[in-house]
Every structure is written in structure tokens, then in C-alpha cells.
N, C-alpha and C. Protein backbone atom coordinates (compact mmCIF):
# COMPACT_ATOMS: atom_id res chain seq x y z
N UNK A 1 0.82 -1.20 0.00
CA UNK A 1 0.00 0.00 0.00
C UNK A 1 0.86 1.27 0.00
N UNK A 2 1.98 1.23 0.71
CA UNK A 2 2.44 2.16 0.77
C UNK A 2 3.35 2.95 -0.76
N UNK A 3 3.70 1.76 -1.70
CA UNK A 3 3.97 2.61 -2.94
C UNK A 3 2.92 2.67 -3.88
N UNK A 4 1.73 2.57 -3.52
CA UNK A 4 0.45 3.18 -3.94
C UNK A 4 0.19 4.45 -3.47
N UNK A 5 0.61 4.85 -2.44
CA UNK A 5 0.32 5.96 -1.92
C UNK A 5 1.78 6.85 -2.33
N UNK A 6 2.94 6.96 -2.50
CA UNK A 6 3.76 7.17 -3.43
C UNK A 6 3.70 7.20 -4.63
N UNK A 7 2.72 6.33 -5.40
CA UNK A 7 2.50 6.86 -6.64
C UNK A 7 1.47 7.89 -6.86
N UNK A 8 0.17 7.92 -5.47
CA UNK A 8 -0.54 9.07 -5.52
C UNK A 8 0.02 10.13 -5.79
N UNK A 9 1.29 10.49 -4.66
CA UNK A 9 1.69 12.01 -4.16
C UNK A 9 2.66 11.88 -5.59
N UNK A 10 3.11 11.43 -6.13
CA UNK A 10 3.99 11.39 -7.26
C UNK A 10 2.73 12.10 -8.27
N UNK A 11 2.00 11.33 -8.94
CA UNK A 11 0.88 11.78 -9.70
C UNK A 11 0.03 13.51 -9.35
N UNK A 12 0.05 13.39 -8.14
CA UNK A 12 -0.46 14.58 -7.91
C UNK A 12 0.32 15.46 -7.97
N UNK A 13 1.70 15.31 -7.14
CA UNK A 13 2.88 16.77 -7.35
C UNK A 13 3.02 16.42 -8.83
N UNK A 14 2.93 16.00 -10.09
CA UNK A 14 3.55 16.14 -11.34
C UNK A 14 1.83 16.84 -12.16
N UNK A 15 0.62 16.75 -11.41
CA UNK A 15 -0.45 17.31 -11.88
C UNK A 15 -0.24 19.01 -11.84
N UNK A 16 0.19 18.82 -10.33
CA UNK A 16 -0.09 20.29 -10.32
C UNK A 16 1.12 20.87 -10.46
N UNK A 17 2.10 20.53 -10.57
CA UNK A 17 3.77 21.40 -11.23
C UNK A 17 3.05 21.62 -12.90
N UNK A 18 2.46 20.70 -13.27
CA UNK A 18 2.30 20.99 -14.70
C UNK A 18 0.96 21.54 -14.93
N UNK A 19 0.13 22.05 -13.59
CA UNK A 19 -1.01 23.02 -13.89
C UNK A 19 -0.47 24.19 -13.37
N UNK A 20 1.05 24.54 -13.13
CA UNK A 20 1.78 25.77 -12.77
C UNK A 20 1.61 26.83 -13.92
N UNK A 21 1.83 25.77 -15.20
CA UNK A 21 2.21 26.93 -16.46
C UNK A 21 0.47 27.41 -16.84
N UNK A 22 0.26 26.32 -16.81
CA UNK A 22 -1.63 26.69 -16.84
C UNK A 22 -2.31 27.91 -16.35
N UNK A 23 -1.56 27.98 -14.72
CA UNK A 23 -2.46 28.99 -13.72
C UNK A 23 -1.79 30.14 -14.55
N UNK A 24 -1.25 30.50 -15.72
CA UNK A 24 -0.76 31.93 -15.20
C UNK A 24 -0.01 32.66 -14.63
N UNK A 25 0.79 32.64 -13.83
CA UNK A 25 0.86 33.18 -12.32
C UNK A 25 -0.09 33.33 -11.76
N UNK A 26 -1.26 32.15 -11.32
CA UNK A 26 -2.10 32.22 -10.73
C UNK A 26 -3.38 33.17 -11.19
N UNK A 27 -3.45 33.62 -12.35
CA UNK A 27 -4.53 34.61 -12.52
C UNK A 27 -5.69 33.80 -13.41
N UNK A 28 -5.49 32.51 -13.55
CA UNK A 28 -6.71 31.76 -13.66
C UNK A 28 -6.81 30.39 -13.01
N UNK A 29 -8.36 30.70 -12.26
CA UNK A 29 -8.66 29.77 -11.47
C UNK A 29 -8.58 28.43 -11.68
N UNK A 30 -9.55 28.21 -12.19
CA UNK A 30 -9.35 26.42 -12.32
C UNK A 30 -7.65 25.85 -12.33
N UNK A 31 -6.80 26.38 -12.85
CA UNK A 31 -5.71 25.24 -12.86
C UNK A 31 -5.25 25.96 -11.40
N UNK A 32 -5.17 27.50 -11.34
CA UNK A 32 -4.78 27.15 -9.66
C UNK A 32 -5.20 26.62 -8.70
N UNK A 33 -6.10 26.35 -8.51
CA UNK A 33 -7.16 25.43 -7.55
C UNK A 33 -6.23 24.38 -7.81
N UNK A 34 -6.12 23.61 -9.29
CA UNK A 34 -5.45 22.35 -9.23
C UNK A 34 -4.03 22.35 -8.53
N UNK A 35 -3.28 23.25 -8.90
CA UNK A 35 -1.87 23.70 -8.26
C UNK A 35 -2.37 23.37 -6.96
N UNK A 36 -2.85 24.13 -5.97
CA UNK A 36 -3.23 24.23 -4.54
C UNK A 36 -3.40 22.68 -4.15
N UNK A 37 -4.40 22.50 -4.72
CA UNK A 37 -5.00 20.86 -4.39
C UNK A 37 -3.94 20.21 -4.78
N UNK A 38 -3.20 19.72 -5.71
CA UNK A 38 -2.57 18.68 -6.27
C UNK A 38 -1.29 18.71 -4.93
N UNK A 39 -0.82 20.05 -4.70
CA UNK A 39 0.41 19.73 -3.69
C UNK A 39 -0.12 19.37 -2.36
N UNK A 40 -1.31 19.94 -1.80
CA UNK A 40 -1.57 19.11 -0.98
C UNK A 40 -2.12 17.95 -1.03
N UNK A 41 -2.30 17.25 -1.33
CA UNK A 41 -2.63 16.04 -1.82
C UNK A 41 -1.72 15.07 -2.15
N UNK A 42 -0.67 15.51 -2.73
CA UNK A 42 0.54 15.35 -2.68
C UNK A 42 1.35 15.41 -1.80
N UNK A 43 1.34 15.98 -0.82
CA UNK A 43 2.45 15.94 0.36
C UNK A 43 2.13 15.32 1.65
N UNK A 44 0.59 14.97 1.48
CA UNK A 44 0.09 14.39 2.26
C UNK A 44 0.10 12.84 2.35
N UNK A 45 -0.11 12.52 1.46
CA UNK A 45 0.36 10.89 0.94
C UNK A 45 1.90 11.24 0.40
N UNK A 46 3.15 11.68 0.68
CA UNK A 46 3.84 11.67 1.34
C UNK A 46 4.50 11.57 2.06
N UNK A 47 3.63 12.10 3.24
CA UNK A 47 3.75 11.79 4.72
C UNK A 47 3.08 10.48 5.30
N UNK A 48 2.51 10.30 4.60
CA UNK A 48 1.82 8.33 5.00
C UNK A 48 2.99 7.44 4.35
N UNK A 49 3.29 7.66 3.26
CA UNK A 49 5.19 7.20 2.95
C UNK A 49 6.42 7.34 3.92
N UNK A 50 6.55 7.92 4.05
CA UNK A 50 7.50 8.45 5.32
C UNK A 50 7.29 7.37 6.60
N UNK A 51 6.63 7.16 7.01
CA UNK A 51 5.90 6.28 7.77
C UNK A 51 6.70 5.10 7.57
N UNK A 52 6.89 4.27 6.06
CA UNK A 52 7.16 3.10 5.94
C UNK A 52 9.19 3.65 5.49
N UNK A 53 8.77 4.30 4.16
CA UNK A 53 9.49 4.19 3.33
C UNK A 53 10.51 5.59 4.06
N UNK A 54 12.30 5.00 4.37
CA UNK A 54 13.38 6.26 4.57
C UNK A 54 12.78 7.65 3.94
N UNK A 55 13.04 8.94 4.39
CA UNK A 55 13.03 9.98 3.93
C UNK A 55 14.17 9.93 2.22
N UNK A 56 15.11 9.51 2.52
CA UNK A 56 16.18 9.70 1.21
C UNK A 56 15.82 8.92 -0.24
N UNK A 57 14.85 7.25 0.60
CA UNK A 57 14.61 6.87 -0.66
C UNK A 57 13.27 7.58 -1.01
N UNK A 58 12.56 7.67 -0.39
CA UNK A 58 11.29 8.56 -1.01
C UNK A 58 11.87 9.46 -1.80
N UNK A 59 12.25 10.44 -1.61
CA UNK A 59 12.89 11.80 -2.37
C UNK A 59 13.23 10.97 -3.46
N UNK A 60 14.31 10.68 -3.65
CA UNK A 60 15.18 9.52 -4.62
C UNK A 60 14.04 8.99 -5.57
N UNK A 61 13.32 8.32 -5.21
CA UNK A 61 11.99 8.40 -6.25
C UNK A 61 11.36 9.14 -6.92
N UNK A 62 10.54 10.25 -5.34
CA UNK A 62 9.55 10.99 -5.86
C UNK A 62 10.32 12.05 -6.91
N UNK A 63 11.17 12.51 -7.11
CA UNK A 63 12.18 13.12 -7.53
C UNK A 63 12.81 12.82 -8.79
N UNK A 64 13.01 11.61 -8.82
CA UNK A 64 13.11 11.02 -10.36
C UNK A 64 11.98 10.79 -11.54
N UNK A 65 10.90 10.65 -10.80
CA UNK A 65 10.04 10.10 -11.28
C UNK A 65 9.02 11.19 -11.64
N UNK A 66 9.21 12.41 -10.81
CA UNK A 66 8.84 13.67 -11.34
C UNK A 66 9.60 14.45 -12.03
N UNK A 67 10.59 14.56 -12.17
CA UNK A 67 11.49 14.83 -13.27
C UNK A 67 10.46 14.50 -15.03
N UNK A 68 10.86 13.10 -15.14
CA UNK A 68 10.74 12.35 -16.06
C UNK A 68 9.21 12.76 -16.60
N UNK A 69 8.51 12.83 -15.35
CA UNK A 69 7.03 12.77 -15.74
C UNK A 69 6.58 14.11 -16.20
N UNK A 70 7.06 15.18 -15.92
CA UNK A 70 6.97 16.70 -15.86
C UNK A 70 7.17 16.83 -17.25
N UNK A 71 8.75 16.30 -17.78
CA UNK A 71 9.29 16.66 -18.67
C UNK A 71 8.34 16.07 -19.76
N UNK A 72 7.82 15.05 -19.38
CA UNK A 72 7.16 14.28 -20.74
C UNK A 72 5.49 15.58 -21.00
N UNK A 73 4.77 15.67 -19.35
CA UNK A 73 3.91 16.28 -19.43
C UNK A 73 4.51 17.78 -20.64
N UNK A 74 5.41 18.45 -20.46
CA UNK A 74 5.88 19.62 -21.08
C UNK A 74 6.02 19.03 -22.50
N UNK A 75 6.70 18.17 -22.85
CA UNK A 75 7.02 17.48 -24.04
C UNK A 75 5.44 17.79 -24.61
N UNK A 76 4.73 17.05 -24.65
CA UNK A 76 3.59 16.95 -25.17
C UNK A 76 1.95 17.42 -25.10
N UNK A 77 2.30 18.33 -23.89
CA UNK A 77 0.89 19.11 -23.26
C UNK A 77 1.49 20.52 -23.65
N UNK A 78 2.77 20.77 -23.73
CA UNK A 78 3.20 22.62 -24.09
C UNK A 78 3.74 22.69 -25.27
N UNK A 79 4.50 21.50 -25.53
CA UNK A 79 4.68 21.58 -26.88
C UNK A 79 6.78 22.23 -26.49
N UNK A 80 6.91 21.98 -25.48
CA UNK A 80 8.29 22.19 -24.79
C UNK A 80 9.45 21.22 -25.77
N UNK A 81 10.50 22.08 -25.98
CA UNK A 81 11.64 21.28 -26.59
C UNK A 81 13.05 20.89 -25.41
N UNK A 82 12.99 19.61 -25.53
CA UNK A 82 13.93 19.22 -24.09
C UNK A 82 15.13 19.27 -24.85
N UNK A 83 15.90 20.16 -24.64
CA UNK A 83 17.45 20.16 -24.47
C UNK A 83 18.63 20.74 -23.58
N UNK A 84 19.25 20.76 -24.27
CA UNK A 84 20.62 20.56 -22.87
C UNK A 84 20.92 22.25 -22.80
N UNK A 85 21.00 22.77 -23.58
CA UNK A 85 21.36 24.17 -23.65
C UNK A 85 20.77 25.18 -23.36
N UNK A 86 19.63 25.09 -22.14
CA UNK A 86 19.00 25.67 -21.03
C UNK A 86 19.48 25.63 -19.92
N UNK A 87 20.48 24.90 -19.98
CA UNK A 87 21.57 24.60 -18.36
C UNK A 87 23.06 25.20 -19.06
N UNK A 88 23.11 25.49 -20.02
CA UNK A 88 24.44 26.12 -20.29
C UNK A 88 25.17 27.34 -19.20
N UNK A 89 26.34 26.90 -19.15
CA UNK A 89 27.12 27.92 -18.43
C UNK A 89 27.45 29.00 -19.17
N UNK A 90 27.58 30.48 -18.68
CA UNK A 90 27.99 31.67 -19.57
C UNK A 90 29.75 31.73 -19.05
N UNK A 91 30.28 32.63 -20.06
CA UNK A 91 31.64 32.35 -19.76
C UNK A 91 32.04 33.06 -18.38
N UNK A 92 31.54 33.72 -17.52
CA UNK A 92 31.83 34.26 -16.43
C UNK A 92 31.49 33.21 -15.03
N UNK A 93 30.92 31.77 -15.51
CA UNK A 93 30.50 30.54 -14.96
C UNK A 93 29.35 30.43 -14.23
N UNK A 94 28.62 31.74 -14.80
CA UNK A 94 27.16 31.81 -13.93
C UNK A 94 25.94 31.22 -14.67
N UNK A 95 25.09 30.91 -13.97
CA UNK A 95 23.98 30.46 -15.05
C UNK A 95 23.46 31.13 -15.94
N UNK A 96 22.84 30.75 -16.98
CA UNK A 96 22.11 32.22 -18.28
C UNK A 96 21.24 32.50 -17.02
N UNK A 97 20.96 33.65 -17.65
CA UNK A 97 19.72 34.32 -17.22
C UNK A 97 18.54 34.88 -18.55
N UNK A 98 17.61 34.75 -17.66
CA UNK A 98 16.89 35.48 -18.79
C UNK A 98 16.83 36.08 -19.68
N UNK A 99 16.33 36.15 -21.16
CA UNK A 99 16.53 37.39 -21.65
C UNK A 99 18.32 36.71 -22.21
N UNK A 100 19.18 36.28 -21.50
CA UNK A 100 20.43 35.50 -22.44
C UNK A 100 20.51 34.60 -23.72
N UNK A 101 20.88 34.76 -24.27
CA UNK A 101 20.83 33.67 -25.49
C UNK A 101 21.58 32.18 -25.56
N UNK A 102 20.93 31.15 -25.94
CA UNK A 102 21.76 30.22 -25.09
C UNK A 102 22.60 29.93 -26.34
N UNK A 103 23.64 29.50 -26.54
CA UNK A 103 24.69 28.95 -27.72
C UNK A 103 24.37 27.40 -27.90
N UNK A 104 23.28 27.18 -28.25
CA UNK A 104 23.31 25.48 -28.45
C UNK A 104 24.02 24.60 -28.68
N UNK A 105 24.17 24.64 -30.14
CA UNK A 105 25.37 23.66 -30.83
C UNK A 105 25.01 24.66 -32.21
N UNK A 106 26.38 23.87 -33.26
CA UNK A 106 26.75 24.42 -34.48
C UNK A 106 25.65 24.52 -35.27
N UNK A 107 26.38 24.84 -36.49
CA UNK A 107 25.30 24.79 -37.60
C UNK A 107 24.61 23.54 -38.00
N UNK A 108 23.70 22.91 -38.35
CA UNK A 108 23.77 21.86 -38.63
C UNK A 108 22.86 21.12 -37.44
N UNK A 109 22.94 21.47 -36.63
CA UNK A 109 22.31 20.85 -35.35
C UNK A 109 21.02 21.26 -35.07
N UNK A 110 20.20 20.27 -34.90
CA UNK A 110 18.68 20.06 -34.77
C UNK A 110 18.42 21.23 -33.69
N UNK A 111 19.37 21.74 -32.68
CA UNK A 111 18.98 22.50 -31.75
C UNK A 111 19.62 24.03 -32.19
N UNK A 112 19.99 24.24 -33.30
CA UNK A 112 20.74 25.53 -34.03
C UNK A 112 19.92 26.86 -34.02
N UNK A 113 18.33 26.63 -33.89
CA UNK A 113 17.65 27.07 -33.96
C UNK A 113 16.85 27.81 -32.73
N UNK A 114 17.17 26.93 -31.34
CA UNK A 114 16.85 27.52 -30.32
C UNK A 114 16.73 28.81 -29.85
N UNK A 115 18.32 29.33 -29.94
CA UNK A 115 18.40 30.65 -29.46
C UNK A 115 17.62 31.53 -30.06
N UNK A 116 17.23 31.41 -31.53
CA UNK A 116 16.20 32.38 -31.74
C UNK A 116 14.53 32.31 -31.45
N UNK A 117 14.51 30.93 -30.71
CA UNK A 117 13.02 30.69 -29.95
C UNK A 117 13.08 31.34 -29.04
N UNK A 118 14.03 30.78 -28.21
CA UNK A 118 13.85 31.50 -26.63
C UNK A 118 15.21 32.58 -26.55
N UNK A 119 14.79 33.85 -27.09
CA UNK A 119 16.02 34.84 -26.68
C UNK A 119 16.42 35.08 -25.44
């Protein structure tokens, strides 16, 4: 029972991380309601995990498994392009920031095109 209830709070924190982009910044209801609800709901069957299952391996799961699930939700509910050159380092070794342009890869490369999606 208890990684039934881990797959709840898994399902629910990956509902409502991915009714984040939905709400807006919160300025429409229905998916924030879901945001609200989904984490509690989520952290609550959580804490009935905790119970059985270490704190480190829970995380270690819930954590992987929301990763994966998020990314797929974005993949195919936003229409999100997963690549690596959103984590690029700038040469001063800080992360981009906003508004930065990321340097993907060369010419030729399926991702060549990025920087002029997301400036």
C-alpha cells in the first residue's frame, strides 16, 4: 500500500507542477485550484510514505520520477523542446539568465535554432 500511496503524491505533485504553467501566475482559477490541491494532496500521501518508506529513498523516487514525468507532461501538453542548452554555463561561470541567449550547438544541429526561440 504504501507505494500506492507514493504513486498518488507522485501523480499529484507532477499534476499540479504541470497546472503551474496553466495557472498563469495564478490569474486563472481552475488550474490554480489544481496547483493548490494537487500539492496538498501530494504531500500528504507523502507523509503516510514516510511512515514506511526512509526519507532519502522517497525523495530519490519521488524526484526522479517527477522529473521524467513533468518533462514528458511539457514534451507533449506545451509543446516544450527538451534540451541541454537551457543549463548552459555563460563564460563568467554563472547560469544564463533570462533574456540570455543560449549557444546550443553548431550549424547543422537540430537545436541551431533555439536561441532564436527563446532569446
Amino acid at each position: 500500500m504504501t507505494y500506492i500511496f507514493l504513486a498518488i503524491a507522485i501523480l499529484a505533485e507532477v499534476t499540479a507542477t504541470s497546472a503551474l504553467k496553466a495557472s498563469e501566475e495564478f490569474t486563472r482559477l481552475v488550474p490554480s485550484i489544481i496547483v493548490v490541491v494537487g500539492y496538498g494532496v501530494a504531500f500528504y500521501f507523502m507523509t503516510l510514505v514516510l511512515r514506511v518508506i526512509p526519507i532519502g529513498i522517497t525523495y530519490a523516487i519521488w524526484s526522479g520520477l517527477g522529473i521524467v514525468l513533468v518533462a514528458i507532461v511539457g514534451f507533449f501538453v506545451y509543446k516544450q523542446t527538451l534540451v541541454w542548452c537551457f543549463i548552459q554555463i555563460d563564460d563568467d561561470r554563472s547560469l544564463l539568465r533570462p533574456g540570455d541567449k543560449a549557444q546550443c550547438a553548431g550549424n547543422g544541429s537540430p537545436f541551431s535554432s533555439i536561441a532564436t526561440q527563446y532569446p
